[in-house]
C-alpha atoms as a PDB file:
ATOM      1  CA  UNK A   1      21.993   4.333  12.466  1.00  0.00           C
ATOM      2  CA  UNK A   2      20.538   3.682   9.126  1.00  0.00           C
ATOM      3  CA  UNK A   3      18.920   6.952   6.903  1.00  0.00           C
ATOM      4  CA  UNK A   4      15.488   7.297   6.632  1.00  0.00           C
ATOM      5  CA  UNK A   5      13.478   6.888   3.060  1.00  0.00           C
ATOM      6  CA  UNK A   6      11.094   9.288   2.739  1.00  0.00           C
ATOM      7  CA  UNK A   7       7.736   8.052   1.042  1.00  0.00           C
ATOM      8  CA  UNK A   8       5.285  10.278  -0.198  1.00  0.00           C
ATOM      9  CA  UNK A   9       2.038   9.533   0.656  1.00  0.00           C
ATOM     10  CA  UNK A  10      -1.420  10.545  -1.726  1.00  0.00           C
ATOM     11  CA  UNK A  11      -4.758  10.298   0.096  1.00  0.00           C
ATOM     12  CA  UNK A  12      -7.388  12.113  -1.838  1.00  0.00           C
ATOM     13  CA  UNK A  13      -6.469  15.923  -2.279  1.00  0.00           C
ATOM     14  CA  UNK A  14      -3.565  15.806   0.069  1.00  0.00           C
ATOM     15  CA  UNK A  15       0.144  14.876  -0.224  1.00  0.00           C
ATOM     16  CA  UNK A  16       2.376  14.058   2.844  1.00  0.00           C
ATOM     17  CA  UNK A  17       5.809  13.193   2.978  1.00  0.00           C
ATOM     18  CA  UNK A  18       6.975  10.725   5.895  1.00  0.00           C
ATOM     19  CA  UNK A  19      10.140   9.447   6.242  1.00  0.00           C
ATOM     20  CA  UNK A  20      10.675   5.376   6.938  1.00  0.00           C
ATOM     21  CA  UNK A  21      13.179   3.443   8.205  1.00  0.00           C
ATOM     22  CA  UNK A  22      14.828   0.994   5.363  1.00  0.00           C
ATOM     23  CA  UNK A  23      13.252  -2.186   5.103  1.00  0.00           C
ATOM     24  CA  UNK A  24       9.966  -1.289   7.181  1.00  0.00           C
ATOM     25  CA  UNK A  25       6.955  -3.158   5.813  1.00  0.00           C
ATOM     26  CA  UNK A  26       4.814  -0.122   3.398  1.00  0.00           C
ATOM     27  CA  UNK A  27       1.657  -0.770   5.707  1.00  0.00           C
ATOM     28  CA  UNK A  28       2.841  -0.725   8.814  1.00  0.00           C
ATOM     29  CA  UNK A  29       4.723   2.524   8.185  1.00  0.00           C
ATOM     30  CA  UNK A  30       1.525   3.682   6.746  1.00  0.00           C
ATOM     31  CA  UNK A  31      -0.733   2.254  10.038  1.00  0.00           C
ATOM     32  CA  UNK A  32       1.920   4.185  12.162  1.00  0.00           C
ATOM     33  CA  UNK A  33       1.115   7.775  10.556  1.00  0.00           C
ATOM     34  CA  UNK A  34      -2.305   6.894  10.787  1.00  0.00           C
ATOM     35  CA  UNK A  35      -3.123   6.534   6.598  1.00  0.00           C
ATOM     36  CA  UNK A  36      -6.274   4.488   6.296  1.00  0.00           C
ATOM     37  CA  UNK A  37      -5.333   1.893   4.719  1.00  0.00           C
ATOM     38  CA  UNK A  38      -7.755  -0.184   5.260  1.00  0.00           C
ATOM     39  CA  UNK A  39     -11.993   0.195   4.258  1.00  0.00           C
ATOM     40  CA  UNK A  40     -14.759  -0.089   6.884  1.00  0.00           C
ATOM     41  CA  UNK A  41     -15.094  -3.303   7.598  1.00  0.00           C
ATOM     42  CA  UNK A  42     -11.723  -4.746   6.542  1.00  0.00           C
ATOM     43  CA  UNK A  43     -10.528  -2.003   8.877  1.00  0.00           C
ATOM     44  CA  UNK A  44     -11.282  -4.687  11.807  1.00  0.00           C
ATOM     45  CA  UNK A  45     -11.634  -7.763   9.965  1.00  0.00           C
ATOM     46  CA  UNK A  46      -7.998  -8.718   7.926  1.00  0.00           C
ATOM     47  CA  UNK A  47      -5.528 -10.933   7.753  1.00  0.00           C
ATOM     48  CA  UNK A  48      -2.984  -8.544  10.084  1.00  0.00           C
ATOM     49  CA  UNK A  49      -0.626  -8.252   6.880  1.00  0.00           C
ATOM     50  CA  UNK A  50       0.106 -11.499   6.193  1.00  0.00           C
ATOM     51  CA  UNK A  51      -0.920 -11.010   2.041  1.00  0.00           C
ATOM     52  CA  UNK A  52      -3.531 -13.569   2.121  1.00  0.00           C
ATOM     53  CA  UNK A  53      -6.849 -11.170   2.668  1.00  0.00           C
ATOM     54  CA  UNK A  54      -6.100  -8.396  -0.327  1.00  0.00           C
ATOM     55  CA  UNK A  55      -7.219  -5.344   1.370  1.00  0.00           C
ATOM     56  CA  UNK A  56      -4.777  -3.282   2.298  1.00  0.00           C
ATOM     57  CA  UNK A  57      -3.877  -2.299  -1.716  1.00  0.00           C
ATOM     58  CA  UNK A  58      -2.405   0.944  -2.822  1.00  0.00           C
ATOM     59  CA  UNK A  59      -0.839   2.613  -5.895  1.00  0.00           C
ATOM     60  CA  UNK A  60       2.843   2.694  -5.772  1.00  0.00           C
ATOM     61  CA  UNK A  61       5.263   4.295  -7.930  1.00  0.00           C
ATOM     62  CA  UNK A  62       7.704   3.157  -8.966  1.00  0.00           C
ATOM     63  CA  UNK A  63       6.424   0.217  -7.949  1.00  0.00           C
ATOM     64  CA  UNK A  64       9.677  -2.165  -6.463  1.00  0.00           C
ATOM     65  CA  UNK A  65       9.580  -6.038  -7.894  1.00  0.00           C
ATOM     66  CA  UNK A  66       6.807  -8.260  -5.808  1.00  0.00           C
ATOM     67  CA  UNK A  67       8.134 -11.000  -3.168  1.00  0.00           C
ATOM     68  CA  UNK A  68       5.247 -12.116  -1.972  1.00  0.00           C
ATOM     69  CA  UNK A  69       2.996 -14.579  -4.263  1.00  0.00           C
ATOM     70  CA  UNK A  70       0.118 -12.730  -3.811  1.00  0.00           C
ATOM     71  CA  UNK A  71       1.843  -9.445  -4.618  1.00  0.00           C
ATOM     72  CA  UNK A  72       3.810 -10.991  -7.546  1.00  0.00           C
ATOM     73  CA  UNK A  73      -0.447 -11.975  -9.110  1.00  0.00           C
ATOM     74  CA  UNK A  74      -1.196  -8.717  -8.249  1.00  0.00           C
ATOM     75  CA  UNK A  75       1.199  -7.245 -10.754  1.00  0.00           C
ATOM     76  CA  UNK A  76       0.451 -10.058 -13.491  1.00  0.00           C
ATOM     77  CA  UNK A  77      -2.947  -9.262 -13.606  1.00  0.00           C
ATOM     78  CA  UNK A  78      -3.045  -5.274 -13.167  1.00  0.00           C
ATOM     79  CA  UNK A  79      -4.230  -5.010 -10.007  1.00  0.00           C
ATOM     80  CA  UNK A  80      -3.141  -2.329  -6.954  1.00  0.00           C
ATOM     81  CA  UNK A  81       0.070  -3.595  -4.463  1.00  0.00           C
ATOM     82  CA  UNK A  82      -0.833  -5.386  -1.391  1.00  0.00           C
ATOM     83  CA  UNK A  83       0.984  -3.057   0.919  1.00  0.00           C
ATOM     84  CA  UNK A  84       1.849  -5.635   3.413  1.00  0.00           C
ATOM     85  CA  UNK A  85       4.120  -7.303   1.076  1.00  0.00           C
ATOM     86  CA  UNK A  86       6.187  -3.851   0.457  1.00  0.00           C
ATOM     87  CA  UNK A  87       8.879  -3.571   2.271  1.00  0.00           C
ATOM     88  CA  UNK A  88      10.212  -0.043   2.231  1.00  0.00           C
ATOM     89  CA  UNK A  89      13.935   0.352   0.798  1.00  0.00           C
ATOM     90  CA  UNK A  90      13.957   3.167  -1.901  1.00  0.00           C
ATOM     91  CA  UNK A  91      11.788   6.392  -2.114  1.00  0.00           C
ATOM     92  CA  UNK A  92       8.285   5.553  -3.665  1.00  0.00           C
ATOM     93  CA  UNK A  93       4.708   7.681  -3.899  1.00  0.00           C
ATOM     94  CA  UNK A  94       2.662   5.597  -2.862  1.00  0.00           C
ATOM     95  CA  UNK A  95      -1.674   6.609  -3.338  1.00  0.00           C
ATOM     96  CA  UNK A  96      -4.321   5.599  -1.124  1.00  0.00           C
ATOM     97  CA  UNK A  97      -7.304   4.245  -2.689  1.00  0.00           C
ATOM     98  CA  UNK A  98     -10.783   4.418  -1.460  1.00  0.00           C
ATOM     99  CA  UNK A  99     -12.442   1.069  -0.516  1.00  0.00           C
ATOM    100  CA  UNK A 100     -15.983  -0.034  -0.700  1.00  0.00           C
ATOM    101  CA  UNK A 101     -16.873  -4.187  -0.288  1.00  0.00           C
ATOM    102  CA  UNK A 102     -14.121  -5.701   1.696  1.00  0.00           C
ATOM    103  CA  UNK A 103     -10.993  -4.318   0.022  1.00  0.00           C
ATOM    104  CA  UNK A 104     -12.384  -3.866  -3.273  1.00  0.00           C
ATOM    105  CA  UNK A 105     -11.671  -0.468  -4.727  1.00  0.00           C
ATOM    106  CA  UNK A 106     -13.568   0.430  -8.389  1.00  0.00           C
ATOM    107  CA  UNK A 107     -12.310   0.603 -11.589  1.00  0.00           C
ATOM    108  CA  UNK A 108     -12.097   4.084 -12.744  1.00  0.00           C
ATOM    109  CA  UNK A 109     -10.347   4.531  -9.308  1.00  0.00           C
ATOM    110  CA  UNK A 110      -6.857   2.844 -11.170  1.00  0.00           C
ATOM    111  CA  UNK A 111      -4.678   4.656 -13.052  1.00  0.00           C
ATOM    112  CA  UNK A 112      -4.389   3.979 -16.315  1.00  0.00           C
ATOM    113  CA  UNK A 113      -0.873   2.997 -17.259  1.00  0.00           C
END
């Protein structure tokens, strides 16, 4: 039986610690512990974590090294982790972020690094 990783979860004011079993993908950990991880319309309409629709994004820190292309252009260009293409093996913090159009979250919701 393998340890669980515990990943510290930020959603607004409140911080919760859940513990994951190595290698499980970030959202579907998150899904199961019921962190919104999606907006209000992606919430029903997405690509079911395949990477490909970009709305399931969160802050994570520290962040591990992308595998997924879509992940790996994430991190070029700045933007938040697709949590779909996390998969779970180290402790991390990971923050929610509030979504508005689709999975778009606003600019002064980043922080700066």
């Amino acid at each position: 039986m393998s340890e669980r990783i515990p990943v510290t979860v930020i959603d607004g004011n409140t911080e919760t610690t859940i513990e994951v079993e190595p290698g499980t993908v970030l959202r579907d950990a998150l899904l199961e512990h019921d962190f919104p991880v999606y907006g209000a319309v992606s919430r029903h309409a997405n690509c079911g974590g395949r990477g490909l629709c970009s709305t399931c994004t969160v802050e994570v820190d520290p962040a591990p090294e992308p595998t997924h292309w879509h992940d790996a252009a994430a991190v070029r260009f700045g933007y938040p982790r697709l949590s779909c293409c996390i998969e779970v093996e180290d402790p991390m913090t990971v923050r929610l972020l509030d979504k508005y159009v689709w999975g778009q979250v606003l600019p002064d919701q980043l922080s700066p690094d």
